[in-house]
Protein backbone atom coordinates (compact mmCIF):
# COMPACT_ATOMS: atom_id res chain seq x y z
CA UNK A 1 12.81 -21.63 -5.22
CA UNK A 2 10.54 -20.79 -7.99
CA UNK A 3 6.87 -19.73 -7.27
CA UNK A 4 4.07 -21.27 -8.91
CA UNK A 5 1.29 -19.14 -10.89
CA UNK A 6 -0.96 -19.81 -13.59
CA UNK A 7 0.69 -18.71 -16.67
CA UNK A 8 -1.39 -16.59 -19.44
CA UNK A 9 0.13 -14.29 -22.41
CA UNK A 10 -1.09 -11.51 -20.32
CA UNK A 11 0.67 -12.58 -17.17
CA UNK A 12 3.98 -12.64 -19.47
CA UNK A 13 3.38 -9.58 -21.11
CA UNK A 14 3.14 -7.69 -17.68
CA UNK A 15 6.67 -9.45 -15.82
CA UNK A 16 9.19 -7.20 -14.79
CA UNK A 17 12.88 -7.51 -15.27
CA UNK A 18 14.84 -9.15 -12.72
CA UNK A 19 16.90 -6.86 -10.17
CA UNK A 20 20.78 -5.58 -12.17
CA UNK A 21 22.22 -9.25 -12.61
CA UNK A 22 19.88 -11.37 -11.59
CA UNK A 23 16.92 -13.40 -12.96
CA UNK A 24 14.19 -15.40 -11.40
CA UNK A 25 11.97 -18.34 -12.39
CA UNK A 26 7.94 -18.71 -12.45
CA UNK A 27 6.63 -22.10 -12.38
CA UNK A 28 3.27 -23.03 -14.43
CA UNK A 29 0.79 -24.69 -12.34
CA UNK A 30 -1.21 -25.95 -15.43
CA UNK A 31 1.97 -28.01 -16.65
CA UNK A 32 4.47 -29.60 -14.28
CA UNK A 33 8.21 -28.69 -14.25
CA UNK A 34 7.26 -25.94 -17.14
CA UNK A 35 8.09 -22.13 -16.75
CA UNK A 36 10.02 -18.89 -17.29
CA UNK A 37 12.75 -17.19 -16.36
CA UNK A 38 12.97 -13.85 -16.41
CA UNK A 39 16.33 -11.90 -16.68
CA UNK A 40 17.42 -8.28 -15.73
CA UNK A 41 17.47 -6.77 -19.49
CA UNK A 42 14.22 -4.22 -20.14
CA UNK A 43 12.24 -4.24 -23.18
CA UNK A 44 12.54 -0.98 -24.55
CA UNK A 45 9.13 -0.37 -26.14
CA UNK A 46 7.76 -0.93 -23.14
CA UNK A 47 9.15 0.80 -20.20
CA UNK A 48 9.76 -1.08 -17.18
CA UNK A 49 8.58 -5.00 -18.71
CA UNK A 50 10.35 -7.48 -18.86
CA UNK A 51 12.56 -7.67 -22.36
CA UNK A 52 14.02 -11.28 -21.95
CA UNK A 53 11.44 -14.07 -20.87
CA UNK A 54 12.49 -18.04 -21.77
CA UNK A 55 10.46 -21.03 -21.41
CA UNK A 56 12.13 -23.48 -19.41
CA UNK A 57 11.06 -27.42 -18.48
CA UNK A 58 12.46 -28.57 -15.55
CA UNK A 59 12.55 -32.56 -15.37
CA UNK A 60 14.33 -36.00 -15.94
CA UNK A 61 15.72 -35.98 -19.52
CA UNK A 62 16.81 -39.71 -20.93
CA UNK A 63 20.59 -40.50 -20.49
CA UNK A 64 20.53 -38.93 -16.65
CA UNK A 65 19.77 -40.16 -12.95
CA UNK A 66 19.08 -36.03 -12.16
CA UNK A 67 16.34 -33.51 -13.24
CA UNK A 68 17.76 -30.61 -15.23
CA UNK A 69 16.74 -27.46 -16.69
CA UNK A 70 16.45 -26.78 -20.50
CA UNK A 71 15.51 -23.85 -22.16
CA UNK A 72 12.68 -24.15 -24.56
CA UNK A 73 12.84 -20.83 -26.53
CA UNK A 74 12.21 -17.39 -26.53
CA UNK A 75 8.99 -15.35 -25.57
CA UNK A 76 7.21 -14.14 -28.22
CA UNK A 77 9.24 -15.72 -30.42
CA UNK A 78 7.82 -19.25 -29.14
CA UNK A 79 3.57 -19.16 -27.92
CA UNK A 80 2.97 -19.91 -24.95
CA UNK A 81 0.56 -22.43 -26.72
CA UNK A 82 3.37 -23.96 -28.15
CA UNK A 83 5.39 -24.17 -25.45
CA UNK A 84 3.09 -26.15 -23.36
CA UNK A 85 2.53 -28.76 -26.19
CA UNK A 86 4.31 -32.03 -25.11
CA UNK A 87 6.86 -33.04 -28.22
């Protein structure tokens, strides 16, 4: 189960990688079914962060019965700004 925490650039900027071959999820509580998940590679310019972080919206897409997961994009790559907009 993913916890919920109120997602800022800072707050992204400071994650830390998952344990060797895992990842784990953060849920936004601004934005329902909206998140990250954070996987076990390190950034290297910045020593013990985080180097892979993915937005991720959890919910009912059209054409299914069942909520599923779909990655957004990439962190920095994609704003967390952007992300939250609803397309």
């Amino acid at each position: 189960m993913a916890s919920k925490r109120h997602l800022t650039d800072r707050a992204l900027k400071a994650l830390m990688p998952a344990k060797p071959g895992e990842r784990y999820e953060l849920r936004d509580s601004i934005v329902a079914g909206f998140g990250v998940r954070v996987n076990d590679e390190r950034d290297p310019s910045r020593p013990g962060k985080a180097g892979h972080v993915s937005f991720i919206l959890y919910t009912r897409f059209p054409g299914s019965s069942a909520p599923t997961r779909r990655a957004l994009g990439r962190y920095p790559a994609l704003t967390l700004e952007q992300a939250r907009i609803p397309n």
